[in-house]
Protein backbone atom coordinates (compact mmCIF):
# COMPACT_ATOMS: atom_id res chain seq x y z
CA UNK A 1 247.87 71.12 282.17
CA UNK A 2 245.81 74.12 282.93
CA UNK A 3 244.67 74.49 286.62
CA UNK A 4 242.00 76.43 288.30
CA UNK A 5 242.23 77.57 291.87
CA UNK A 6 239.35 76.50 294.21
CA UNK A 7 239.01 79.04 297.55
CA UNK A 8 236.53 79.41 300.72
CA UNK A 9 237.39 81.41 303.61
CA UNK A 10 235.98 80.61 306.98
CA UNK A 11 236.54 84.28 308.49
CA UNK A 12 236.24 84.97 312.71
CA UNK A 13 234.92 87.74 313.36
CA UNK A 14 235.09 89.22 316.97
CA UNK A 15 231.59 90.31 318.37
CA UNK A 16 232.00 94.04 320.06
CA UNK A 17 230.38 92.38 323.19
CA UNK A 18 231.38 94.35 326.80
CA UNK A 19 231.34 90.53 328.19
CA UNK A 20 232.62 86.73 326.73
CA UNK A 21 229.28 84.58 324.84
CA UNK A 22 229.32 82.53 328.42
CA UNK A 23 230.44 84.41 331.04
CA UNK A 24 230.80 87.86 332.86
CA UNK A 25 234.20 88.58 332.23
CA UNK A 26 235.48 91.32 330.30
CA UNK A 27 236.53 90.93 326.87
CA UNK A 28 238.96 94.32 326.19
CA UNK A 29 242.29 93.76 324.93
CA UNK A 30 245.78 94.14 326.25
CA UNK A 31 244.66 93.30 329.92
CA UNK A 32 247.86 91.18 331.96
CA UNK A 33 247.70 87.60 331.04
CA UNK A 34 244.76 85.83 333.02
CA UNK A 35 243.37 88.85 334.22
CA UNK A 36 239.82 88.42 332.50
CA UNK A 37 239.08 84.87 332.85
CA UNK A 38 236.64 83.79 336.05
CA UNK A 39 235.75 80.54 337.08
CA UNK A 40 233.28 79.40 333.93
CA UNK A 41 236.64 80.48 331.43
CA UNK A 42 238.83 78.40 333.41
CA UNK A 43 236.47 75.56 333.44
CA UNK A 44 236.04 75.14 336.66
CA UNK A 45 233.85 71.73 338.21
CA UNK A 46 230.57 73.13 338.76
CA UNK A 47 230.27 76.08 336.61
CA UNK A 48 228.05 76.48 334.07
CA UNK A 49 227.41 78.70 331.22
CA UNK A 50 224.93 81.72 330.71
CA UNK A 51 224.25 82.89 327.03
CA UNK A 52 225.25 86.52 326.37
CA UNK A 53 221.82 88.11 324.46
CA UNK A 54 223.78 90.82 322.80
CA UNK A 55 226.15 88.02 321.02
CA UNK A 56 222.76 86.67 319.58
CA UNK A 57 221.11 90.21 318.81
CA UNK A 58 224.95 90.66 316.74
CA UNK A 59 224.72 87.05 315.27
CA UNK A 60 220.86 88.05 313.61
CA UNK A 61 221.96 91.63 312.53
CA UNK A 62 224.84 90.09 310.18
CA UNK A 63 222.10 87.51 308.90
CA UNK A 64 220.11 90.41 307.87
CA UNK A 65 222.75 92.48 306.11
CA UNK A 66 223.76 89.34 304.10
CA UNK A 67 220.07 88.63 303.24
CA UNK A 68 220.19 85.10 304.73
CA UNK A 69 218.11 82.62 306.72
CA UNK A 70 218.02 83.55 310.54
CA UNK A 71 217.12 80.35 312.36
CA UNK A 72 213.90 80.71 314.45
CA UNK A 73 216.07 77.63 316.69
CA UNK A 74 219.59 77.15 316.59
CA UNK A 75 221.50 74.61 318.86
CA UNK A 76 225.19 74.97 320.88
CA UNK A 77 227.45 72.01 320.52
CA UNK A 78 230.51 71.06 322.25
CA UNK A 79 233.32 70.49 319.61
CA UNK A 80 235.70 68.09 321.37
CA UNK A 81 239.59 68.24 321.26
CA UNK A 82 242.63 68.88 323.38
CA UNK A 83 244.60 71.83 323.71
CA UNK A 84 246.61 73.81 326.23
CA UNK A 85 244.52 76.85 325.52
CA UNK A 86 241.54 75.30 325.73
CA UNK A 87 240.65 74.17 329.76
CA UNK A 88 237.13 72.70 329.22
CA UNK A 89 238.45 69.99 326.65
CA UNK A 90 235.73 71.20 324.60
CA UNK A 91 234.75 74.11 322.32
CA UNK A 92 230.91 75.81 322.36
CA UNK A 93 230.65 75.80 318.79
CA UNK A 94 227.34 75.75 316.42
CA UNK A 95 227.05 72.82 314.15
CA UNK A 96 223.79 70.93 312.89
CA UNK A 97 221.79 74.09 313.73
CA UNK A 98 223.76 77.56 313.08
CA UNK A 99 221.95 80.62 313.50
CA UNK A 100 222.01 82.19 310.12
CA UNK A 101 222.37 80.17 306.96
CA UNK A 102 222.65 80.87 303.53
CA UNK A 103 223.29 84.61 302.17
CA UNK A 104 225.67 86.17 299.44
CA UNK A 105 227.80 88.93 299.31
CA UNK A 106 229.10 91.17 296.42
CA UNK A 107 232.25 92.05 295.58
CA UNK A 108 234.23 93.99 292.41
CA UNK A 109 236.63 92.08 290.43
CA UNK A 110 239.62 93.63 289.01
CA UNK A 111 238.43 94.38 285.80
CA UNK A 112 235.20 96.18 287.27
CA UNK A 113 232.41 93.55 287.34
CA UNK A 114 230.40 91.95 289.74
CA UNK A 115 230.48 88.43 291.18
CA UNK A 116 228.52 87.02 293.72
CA UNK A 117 230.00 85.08 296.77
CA UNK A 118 227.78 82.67 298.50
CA UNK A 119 227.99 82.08 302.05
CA UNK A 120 227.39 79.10 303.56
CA UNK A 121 226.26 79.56 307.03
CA UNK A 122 227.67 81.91 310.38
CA UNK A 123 227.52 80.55 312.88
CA UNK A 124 228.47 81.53 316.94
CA UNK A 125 231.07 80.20 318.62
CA UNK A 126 233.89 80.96 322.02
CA UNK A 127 237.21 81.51 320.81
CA UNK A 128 239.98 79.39 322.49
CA UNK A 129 242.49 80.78 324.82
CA UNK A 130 246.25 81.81 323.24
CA UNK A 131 249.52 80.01 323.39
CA UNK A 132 252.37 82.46 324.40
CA UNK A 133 256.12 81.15 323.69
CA UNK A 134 257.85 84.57 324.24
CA UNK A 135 259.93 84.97 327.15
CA UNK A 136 259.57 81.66 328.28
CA UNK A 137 262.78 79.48 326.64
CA UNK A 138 261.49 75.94 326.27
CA UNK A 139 258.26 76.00 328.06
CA UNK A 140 254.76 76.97 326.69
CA UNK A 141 252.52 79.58 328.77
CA UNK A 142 248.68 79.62 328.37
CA UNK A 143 246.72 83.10 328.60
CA UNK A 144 242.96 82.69 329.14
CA UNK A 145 241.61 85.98 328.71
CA UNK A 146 240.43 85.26 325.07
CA UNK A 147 238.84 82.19 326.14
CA UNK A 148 235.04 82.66 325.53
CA UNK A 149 235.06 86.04 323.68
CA UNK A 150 232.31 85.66 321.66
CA UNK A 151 232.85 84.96 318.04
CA UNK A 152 230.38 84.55 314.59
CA UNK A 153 232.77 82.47 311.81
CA UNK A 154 231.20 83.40 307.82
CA UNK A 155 232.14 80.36 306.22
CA UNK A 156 232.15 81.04 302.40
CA UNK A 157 230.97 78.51 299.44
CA UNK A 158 234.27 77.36 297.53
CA UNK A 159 233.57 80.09 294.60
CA UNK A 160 236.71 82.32 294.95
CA UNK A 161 239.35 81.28 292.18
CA UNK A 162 242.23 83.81 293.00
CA UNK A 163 244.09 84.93 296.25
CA UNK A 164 242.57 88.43 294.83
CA UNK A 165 238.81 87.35 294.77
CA UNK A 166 239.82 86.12 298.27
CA UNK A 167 240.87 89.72 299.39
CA UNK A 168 237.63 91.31 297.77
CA UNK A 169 235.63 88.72 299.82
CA UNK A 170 237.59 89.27 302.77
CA UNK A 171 237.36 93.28 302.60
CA UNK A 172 233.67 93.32 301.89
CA UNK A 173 232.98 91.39 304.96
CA UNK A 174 235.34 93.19 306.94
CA UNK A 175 233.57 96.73 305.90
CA UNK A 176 230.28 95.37 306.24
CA UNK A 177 231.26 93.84 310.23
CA UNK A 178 232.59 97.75 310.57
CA UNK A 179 229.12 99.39 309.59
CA UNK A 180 226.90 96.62 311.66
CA UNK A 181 229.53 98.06 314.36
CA UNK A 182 229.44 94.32 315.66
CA UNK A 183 233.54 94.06 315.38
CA UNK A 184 235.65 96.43 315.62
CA UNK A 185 237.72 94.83 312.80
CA UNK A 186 241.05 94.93 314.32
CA UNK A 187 243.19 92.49 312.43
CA UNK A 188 246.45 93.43 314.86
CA UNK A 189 244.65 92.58 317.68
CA UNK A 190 242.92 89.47 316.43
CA UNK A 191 239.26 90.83 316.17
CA UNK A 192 238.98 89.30 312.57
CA UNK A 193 241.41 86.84 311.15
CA UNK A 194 240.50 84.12 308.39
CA UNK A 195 241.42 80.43 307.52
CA UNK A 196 241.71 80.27 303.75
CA UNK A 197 240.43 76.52 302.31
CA UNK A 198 243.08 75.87 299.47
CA UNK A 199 242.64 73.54 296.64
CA UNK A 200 243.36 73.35 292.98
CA UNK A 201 241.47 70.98 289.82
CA UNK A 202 242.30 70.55 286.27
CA UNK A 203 240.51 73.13 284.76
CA UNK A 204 236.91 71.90 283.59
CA UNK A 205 236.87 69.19 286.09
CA UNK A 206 233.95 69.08 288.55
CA UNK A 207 235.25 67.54 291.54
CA UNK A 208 237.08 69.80 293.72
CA UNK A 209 240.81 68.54 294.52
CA UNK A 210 242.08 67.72 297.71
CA UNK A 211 242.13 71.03 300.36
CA UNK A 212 244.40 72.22 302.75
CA UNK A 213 243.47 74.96 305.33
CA UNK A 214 245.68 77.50 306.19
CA UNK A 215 244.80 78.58 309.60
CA UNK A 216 244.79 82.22 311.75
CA UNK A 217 245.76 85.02 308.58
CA UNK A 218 245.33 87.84 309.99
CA UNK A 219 246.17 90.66 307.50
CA UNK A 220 244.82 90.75 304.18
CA UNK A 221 248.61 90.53 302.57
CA UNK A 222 249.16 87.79 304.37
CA UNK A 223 245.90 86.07 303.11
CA UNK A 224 246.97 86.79 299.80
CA UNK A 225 250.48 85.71 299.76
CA UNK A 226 249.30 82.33 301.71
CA UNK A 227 247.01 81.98 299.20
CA UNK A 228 249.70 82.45 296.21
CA UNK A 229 252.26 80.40 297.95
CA UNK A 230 249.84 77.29 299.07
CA UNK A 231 248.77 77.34 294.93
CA UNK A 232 251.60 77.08 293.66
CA UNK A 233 253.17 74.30 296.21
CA UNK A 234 250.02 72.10 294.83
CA UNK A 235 250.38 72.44 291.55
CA UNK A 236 254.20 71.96 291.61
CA UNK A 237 253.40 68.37 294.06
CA UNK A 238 250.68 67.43 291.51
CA UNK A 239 252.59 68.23 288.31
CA UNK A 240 255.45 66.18 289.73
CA UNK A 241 253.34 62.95 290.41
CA UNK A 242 252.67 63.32 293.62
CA UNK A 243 249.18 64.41 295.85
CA UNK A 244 248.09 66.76 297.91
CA UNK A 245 247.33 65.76 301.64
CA UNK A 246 244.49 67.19 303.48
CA UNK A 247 246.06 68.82 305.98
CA UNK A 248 246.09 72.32 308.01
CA UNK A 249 248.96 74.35 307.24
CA UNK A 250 250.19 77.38 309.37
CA UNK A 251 251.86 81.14 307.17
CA UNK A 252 255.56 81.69 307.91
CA UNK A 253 255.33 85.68 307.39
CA UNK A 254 258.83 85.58 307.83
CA UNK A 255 259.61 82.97 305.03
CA UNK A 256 256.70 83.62 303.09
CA UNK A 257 255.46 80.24 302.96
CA UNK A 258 252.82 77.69 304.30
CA UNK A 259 254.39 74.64 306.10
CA UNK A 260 252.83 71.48 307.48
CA UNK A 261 250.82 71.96 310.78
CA UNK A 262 248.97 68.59 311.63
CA UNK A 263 246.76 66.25 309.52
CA UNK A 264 242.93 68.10 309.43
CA UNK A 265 240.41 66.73 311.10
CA UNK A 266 236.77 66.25 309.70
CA UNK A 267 233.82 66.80 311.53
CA UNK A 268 233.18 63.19 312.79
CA UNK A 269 236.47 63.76 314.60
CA UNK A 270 235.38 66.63 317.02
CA UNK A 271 232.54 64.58 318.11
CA UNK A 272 230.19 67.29 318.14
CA UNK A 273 227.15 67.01 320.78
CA UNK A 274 224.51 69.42 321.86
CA UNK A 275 225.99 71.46 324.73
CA UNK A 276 223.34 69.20 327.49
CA UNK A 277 223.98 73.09 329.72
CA UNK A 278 222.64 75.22 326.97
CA UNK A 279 218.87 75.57 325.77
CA UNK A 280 218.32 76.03 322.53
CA UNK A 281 218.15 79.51 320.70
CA UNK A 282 214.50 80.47 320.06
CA UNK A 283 213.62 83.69 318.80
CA UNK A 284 210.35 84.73 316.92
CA UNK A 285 209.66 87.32 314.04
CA UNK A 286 209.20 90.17 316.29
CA UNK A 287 212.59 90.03 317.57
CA UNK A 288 214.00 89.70 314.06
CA UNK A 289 211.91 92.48 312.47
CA UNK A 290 213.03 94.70 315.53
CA UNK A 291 216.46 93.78 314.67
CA UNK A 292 216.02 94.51 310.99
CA UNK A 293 214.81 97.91 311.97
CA UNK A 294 218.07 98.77 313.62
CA UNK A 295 220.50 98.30 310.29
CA UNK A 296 222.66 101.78 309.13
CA UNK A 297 222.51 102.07 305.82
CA UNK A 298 224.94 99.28 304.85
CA UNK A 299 227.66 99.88 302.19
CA UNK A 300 225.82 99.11 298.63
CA UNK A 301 223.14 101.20 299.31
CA UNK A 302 225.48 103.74 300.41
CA UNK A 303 227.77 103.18 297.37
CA UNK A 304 224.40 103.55 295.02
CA UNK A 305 222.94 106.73 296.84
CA UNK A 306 226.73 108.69 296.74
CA UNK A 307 226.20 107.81 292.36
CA UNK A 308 223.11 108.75 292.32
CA UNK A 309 223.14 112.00 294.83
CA UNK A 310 226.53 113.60 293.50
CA UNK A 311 226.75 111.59 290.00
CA UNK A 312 230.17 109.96 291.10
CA UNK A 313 231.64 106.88 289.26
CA UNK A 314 231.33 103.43 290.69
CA UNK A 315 235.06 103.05 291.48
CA UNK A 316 234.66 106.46 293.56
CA UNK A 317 231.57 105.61 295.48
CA UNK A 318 232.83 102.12 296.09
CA UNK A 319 236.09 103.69 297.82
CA UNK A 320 234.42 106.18 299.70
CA UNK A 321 232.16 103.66 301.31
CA UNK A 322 235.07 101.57 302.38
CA UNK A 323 234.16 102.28 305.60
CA UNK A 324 231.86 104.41 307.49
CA UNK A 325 234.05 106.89 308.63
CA UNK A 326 235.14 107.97 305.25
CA UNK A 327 231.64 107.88 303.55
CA UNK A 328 230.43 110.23 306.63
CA UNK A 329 233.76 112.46 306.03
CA UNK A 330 233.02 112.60 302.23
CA UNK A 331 229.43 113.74 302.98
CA UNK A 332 230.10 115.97 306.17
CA UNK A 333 232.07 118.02 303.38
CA UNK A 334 229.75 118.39 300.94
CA UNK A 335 227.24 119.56 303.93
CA UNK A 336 229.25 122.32 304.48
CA UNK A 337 230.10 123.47 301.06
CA UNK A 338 226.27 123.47 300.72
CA UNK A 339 226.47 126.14 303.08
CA UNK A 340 229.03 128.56 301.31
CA UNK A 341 227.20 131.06 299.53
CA UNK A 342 228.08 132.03 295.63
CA UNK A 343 230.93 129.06 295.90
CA UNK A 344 230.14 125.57 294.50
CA UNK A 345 232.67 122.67 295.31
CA UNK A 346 232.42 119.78 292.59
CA UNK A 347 231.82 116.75 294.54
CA UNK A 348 234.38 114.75 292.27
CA UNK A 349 236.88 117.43 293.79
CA UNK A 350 235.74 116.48 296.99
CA UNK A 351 236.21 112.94 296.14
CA UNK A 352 239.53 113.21 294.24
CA UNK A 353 241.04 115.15 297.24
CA UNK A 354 240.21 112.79 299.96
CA UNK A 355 241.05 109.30 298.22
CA UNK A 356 244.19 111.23 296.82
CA UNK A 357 245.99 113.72 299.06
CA UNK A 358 244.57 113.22 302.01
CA UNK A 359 244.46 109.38 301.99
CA UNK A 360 248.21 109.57 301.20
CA UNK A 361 249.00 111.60 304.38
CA UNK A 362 246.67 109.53 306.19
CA UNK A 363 248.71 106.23 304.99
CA UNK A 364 251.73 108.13 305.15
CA UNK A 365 250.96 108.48 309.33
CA UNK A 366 249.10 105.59 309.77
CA UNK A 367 246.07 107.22 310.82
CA UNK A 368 242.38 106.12 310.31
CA UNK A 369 240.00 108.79 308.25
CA UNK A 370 238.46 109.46 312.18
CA UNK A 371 241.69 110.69 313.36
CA UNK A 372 242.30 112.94 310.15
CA UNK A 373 244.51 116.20 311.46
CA UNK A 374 242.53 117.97 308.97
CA UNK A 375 238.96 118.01 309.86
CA UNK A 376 236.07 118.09 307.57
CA UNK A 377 234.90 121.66 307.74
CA UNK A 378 238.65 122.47 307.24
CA UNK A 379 238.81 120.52 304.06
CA UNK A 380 236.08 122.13 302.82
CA UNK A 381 237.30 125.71 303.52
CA UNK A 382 240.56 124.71 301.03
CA UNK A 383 237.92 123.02 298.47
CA UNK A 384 236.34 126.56 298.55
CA UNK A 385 239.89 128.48 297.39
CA UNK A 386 240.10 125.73 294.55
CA UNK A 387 236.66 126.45 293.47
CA UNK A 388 237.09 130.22 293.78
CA UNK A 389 240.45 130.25 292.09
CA UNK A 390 242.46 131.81 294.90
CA UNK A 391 244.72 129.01 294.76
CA UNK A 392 245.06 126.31 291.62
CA UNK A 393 244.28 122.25 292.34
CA UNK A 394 248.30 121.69 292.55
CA UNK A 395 249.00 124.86 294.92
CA UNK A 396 245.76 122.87 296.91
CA UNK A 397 248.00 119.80 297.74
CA UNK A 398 250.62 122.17 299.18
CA UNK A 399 248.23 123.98 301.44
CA UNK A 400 247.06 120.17 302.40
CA UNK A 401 250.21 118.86 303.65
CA UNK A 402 250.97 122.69 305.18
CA UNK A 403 247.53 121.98 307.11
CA UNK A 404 248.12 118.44 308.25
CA UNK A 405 251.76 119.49 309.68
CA UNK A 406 250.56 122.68 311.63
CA UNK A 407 247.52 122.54 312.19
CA UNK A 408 246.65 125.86 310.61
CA UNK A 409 243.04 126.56 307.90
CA UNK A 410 244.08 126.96 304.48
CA UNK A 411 243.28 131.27 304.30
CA UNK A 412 246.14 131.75 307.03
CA UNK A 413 248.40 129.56 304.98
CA UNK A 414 247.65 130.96 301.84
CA UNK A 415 248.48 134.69 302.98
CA UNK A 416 251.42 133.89 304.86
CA UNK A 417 253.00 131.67 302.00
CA UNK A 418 251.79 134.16 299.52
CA UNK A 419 250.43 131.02 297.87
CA UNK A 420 247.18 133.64 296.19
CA UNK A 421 246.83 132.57 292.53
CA UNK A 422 247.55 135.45 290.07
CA UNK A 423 244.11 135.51 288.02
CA UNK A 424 244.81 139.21 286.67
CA UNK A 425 245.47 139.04 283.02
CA UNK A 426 247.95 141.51 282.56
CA UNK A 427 250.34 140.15 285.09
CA UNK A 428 250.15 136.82 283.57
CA UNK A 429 250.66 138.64 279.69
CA UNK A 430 253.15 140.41 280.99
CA UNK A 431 254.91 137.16 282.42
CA UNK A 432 254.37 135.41 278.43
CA UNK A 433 255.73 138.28 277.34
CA UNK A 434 259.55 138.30 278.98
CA UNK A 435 259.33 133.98 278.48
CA UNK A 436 258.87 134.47 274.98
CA UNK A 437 261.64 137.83 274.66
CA UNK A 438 263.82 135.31 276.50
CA UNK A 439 263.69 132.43 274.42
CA UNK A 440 263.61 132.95 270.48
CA UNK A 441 265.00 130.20 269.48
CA UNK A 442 262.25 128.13 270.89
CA UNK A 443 259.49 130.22 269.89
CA UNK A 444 260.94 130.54 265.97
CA UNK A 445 260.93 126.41 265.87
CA UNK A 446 257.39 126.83 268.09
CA UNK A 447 255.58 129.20 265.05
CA UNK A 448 257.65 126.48 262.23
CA UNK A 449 255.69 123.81 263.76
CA UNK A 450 257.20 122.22 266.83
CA UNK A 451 253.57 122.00 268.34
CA UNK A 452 255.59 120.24 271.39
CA UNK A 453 257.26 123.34 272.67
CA UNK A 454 254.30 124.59 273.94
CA UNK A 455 254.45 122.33 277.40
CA UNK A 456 258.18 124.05 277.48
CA UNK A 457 256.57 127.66 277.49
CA UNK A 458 253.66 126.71 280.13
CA UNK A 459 256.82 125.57 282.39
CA UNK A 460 258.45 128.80 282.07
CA UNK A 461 255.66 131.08 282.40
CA UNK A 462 254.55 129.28 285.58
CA UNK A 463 258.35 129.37 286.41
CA UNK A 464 258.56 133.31 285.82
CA UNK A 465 255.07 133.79 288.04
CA UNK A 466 256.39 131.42 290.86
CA UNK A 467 253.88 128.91 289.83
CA UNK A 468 250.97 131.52 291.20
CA UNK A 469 249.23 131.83 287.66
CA UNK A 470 246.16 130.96 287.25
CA UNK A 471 246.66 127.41 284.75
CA UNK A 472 243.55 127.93 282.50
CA UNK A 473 244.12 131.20 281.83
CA UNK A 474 247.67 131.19 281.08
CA UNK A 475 247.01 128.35 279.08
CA UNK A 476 244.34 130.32 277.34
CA UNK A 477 246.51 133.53 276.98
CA UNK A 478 249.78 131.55 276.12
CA UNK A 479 248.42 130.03 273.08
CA UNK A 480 247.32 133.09 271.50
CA UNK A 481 250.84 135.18 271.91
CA UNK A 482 252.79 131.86 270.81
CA UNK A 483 250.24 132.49 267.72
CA UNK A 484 251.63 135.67 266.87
């Protein structure tokens, strides 16, 4: 039987908030356990919880970005269950009423075409507190500082069908968080982490099968290899007679594989209730259209203006909008090669040299595009030597790595390597000249025929001139000596 893979992702993102959705205290990260929770976190008799304004502003901007539905009124809810980490007995969750609903997203397939990912709703929520086993043999410690940071969850249609339409989903959202500059996107840290809804049908069949949720991924690899894993486990169960159980299932990263967590819950189960301490959200079309005046330039349109602007492909301008660090980096170089008289840098050099050479360093080092050792205006200094043919595009790559390492611009490099290309066309005849004294037997089968042998002479030429000639024309020159 043929099987089709059914996948929504419910993805948490972490609102860049200075404060928690309910409280005062701070929400940075890597504080000493308990440190940042006050008397409304720790639930405290009494207490009672104030709505954080930016968390809602954050909440409306994503709407917007995602073209959905921002609720004039949306409604808190208390989602009830127990948990160490969780001191209220109750989480301030969104349910009936979520503040933006509806919206799409789109994201590139493998093969280079488009498909549109519907989302269901996002809603605002407190995240829980953390369970910390470390240290502590046998006993279970509880760390409330994450209690009540302030949280939207994007909770996608079922319309993904592989663990790679998953990751395209995932990463779209994850850039588009990044240029709203509502999360900081740190998936170490916990800013944005996903559950992935898991369920497979006989293909053609309309009812979806049976789900299981896979809770807290937090790296993309690990969403896809839970995916992958949690797939194949329920088509193995159903192809052997048995059935899947609706159930959430935690990742083992270190055995690569989902396993059993506790039987999942439906909604019924939390009890949900409007939060009787909360008022209702209300906000009117003047605070949304001042909102919607506040949106960057969010990554299609940025994708579409770099292909239209500097006639890039759509595989280019989709990688250099990534994120917004690179697309500013892409075009902070091309501003200053604007400014070079008599020298024009190609933009698809531009291009090819920061997703290539430099984004291997940069992955190399595990550094982000913002902490590049090789700044933008210095970049476009070593574009300029390419485009001037002082040095050739593979003596560029050198110079790169020479840069990034010591911190030096590409002209003081160049001269104290001695890395100039040789663009005189004597020296480079003269060069052909000694190859081809040097190696008759190559050139006699070369003039029988042996059309191959020419890659053989380009080697030794650019051997004999320390690889310093200038390619084209030695290519140029080269052909016509070879042809007597």
């Amino acid at each position: 039987m043929e099987w089709e893979t059914v996948i929504g992702l419910e993805i948490h993102a972490q609102l860049a908030t200075q404060s928690k959705i309910f409280s005062g205290s701070a929400t940075a990260y890597g504080a000493p356990a308990n440190a940042q929770a006050n008397l409304v976190d720790l639930a405290y008799p009494g207490v009672l919880p104030v709505l954080n304004a930016e968390a809602v502003r954050m909440a409306v901007k994503f709407g917007l970005a995602i073209n959905a539905r921002v609720m004039r009124r949306s409604i808190f809810a208390r989602k009830n269950y127990f948990y160490p980490d969780l001191p209220k007995g109750y989480q301030i969750s969104q349910y009936e009423l979520p503040i933006v609903c509806g919206g799409a997203v789109d994201i590139v397939l493998d093969d280079g075409t488009v498909k549109r990912i519907d989302v269901t709703r996002a809603h605002l929520e407190e995240d829980a507190g953390k369970s910390l086993h470390e240290g502590i043999a046998g006993l279970t410690g509880v760390d409330l500082n994450r209690a009540g940071t302030p949280l939207i969850e994007i909770v996608s249609e079922p319309e993904m069908r592989s663990a790679r339409e998953a990751i395209a989903y995932m990463k779209k959202i994850h850039t588009l968080v990044r240029y709203l500059e509502i999360c900081d996107g740190n998936m170490q840290e916990g800013s944005f982490r996903c559950d992935a809804n898991v369920s497979v049908r006989a293909r053609g069949a309309e009812k979806l099968g049976t789900r299981a949720e896979i809770k807290n991924l937090n790296s993309f690899r690990f969403v896809e290899k839970a995916i992958n894993y949690e797939v194949a486990r329920q088509i193995e169960l159903l192809e052997g007679g048995g059935q899947v159980v609706q159930e959430t299932r935690l990742y083992d990263a270190d055995r690569a594989e989902t396993r059993s967590m506790r039987s999942k819950e439906e909604a019924n189960d939390y009890r949900y209730f409007p939060d009787p301490d909360l008022l209702p959200v209300e906000i009117d079309q003047l605070y949304i259209d001042t909102v919607c005046a506040s949106l960057p330039e969010l990554p299609d349109q940025k994708a579409q203006r770099l292909r239209q602007d500097f006639a890039l492909s759509a595989y280019d301008a989709g990688v250099l909008t990534s994120s917004a660090e690179l697309a500013d980096y892409f075009e902070t170089v091309l501003e200053k090669a604007a400014s070079i008289p008599d020298i024009v840098i190609s933009p698809k050099l531009a291009a090819n040299t920061i997703m290539g050479e430099l984004a291997g360093l940069l992955n190399r080092d595990g550094i982000e595009i913002s902490g590049s050792r090789v700044a933008p205006a210095a970049l476009t200094k070593l574009l300029a030597r390419v485009a001037d043919g002082t040095i050739s595009g593979k003596m560029a790559k050198d110079v790169l790595e020479a840069m990034w390492e010591e911190g030096t611009d590409a002209d003081a490099i160049i001269e104290a390597r001695g890395w100039r290309q040789i663009t005189d066309d004597s020296a480079i005849a003269a060069a052909i000249d000694a190859v081809m004294a040097a190696n008759p037997s190559q050139l006699a089968q070369y003039r029988s025929g042996k059309d191959k042998l020419f890659g053989f002479f380009v080697g030794q030429a650019m051997k004999a001139t320390q690889g310093k000639a200038n390619p084209a024309r030695l290519n140029e020159l080269l052909k016509k000596k070879l042809s007597g």
